[in-house]
C-alpha atoms as a PDB file:
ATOM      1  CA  UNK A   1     -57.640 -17.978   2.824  1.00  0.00           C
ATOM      2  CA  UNK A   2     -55.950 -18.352   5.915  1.00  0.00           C
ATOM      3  CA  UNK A   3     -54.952 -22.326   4.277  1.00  0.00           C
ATOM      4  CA  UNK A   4     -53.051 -20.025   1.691  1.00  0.00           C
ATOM      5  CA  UNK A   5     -51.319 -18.077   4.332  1.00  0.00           C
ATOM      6  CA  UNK A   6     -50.516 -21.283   6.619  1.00  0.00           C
ATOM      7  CA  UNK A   7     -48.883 -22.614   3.231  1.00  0.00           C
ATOM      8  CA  UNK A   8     -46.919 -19.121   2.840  1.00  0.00           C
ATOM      9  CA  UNK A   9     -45.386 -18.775   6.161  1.00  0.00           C
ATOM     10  CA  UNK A  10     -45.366 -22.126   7.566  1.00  0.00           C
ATOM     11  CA  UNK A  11     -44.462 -24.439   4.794  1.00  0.00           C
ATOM     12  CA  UNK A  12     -41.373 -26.196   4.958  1.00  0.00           C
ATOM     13  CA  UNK A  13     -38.198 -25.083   2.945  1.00  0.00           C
ATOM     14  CA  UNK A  14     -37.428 -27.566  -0.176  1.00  0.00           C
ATOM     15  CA  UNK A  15     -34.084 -28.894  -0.304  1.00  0.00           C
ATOM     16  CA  UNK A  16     -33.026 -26.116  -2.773  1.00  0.00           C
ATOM     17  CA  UNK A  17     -34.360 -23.368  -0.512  1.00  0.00           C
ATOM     18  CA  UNK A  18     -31.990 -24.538   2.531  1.00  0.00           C
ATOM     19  CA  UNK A  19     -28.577 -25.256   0.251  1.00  0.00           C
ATOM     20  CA  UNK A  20     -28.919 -21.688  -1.050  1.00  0.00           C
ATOM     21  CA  UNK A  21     -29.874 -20.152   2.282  1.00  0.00           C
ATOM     22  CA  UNK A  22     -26.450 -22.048   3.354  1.00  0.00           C
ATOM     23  CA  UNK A  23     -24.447 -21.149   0.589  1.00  0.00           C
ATOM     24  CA  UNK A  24     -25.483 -17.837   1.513  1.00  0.00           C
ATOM     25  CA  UNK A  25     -24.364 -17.397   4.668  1.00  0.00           C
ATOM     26  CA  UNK A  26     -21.527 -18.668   3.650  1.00  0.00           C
ATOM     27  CA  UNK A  27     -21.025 -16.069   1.151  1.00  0.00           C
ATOM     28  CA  UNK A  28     -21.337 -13.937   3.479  1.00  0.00           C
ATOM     29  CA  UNK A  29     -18.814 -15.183   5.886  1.00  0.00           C
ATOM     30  CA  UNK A  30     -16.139 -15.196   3.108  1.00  0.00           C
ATOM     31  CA  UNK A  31     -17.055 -11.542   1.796  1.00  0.00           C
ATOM     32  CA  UNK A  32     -16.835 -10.512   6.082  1.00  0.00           C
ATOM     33  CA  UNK A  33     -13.795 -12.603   5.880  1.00  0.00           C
ATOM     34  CA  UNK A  34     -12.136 -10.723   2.952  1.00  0.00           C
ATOM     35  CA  UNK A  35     -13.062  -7.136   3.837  1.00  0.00           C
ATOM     36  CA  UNK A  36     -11.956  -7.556   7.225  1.00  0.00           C
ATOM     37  CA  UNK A  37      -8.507  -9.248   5.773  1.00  0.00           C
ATOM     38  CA  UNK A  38      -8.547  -6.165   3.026  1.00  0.00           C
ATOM     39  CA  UNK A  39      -8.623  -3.585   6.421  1.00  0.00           C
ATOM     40  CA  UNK A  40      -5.885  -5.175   7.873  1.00  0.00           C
ATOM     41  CA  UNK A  41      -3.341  -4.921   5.317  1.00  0.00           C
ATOM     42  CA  UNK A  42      -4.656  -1.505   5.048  1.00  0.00           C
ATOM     43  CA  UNK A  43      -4.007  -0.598   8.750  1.00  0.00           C
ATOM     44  CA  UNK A  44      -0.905  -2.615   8.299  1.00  0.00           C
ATOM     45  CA  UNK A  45       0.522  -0.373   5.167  1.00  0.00           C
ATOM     46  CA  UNK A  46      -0.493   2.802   7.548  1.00  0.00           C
ATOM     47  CA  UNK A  47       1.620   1.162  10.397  1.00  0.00           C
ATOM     48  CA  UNK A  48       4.957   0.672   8.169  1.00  0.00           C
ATOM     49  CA  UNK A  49       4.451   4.737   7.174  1.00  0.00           C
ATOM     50  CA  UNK A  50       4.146   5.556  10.849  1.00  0.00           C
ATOM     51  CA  UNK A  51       6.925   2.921  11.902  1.00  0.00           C
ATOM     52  CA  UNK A  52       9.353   4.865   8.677  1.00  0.00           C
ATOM     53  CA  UNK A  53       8.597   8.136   9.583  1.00  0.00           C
ATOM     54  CA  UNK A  54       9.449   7.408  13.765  1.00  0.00           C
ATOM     55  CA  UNK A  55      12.786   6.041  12.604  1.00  0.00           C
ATOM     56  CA  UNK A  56      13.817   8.953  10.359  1.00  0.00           C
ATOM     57  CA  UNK A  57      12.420  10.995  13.292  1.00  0.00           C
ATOM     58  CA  UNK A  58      15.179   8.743  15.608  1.00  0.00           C
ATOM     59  CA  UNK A  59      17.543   8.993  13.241  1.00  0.00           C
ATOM     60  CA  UNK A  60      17.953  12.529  12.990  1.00  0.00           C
ATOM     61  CA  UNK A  61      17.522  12.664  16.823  1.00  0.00           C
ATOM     62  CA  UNK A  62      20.819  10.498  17.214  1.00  0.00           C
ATOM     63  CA  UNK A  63      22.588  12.949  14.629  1.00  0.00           C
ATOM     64  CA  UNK A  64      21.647  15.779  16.670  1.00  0.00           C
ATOM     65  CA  UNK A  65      22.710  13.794  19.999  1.00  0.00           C
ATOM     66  CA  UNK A  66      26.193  13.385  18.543  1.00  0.00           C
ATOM     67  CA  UNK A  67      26.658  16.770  17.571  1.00  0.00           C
ATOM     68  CA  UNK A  68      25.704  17.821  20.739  1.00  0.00           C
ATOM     69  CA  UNK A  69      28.455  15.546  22.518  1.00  0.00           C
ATOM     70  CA  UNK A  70      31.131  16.371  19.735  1.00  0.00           C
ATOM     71  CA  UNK A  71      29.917  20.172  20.918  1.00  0.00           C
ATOM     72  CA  UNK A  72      30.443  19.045  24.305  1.00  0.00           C
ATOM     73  CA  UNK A  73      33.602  17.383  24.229  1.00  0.00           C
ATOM     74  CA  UNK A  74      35.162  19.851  22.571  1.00  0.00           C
ATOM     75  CA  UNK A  75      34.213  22.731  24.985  1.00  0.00           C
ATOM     76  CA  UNK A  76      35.170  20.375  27.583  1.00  0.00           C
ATOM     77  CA  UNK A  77      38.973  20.281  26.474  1.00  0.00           C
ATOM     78  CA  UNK A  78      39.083  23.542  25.853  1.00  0.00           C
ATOM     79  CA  UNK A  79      37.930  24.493  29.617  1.00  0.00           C
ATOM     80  CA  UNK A  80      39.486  21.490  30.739  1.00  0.00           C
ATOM     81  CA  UNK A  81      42.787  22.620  28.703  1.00  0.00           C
ATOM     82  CA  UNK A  82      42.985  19.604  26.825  1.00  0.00           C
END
């Protein structure tokens, strides 16, 4: 009995046993590899909606600045008599 058991859990891997425990791994790896590639573009497409909505956001900030200084050169020549 406990030769069966030695020959369970201590006997050595075959040549087979280690290439697929490699191959494995490396599966692994490349599936870690592609999720974590697959999150980045997704972080990356969430980025370009934040980065479009800040620059309408800017862009109608600007429009409202120039109003504001056509506003205020206007009043200015009119108190200014100009």
């Amino acid at each position: 009995m406990l030769k069966r058991l030695g020959e369970v859990f201590g006997a050595p891997k075959t040549g087979t046993a280690k290439i697929n425990g490699v191959a494995s791994q490396f599966e692994g790896m490349i599936n870690e590899l592609e999720t974590g590639e697959a999150m980045n573009y997704d972080r990356m497409a969430e980025n370009t909606v934040e980065i479009d909505a800040l620059e309408n956001q800017n862009t109608d900030l600007s429009d409202t600045n120039v109003k504001a200084r056509n506003i205020r050169d206007a009043l200015s020549a009119i108190i200014n008599g100009g």
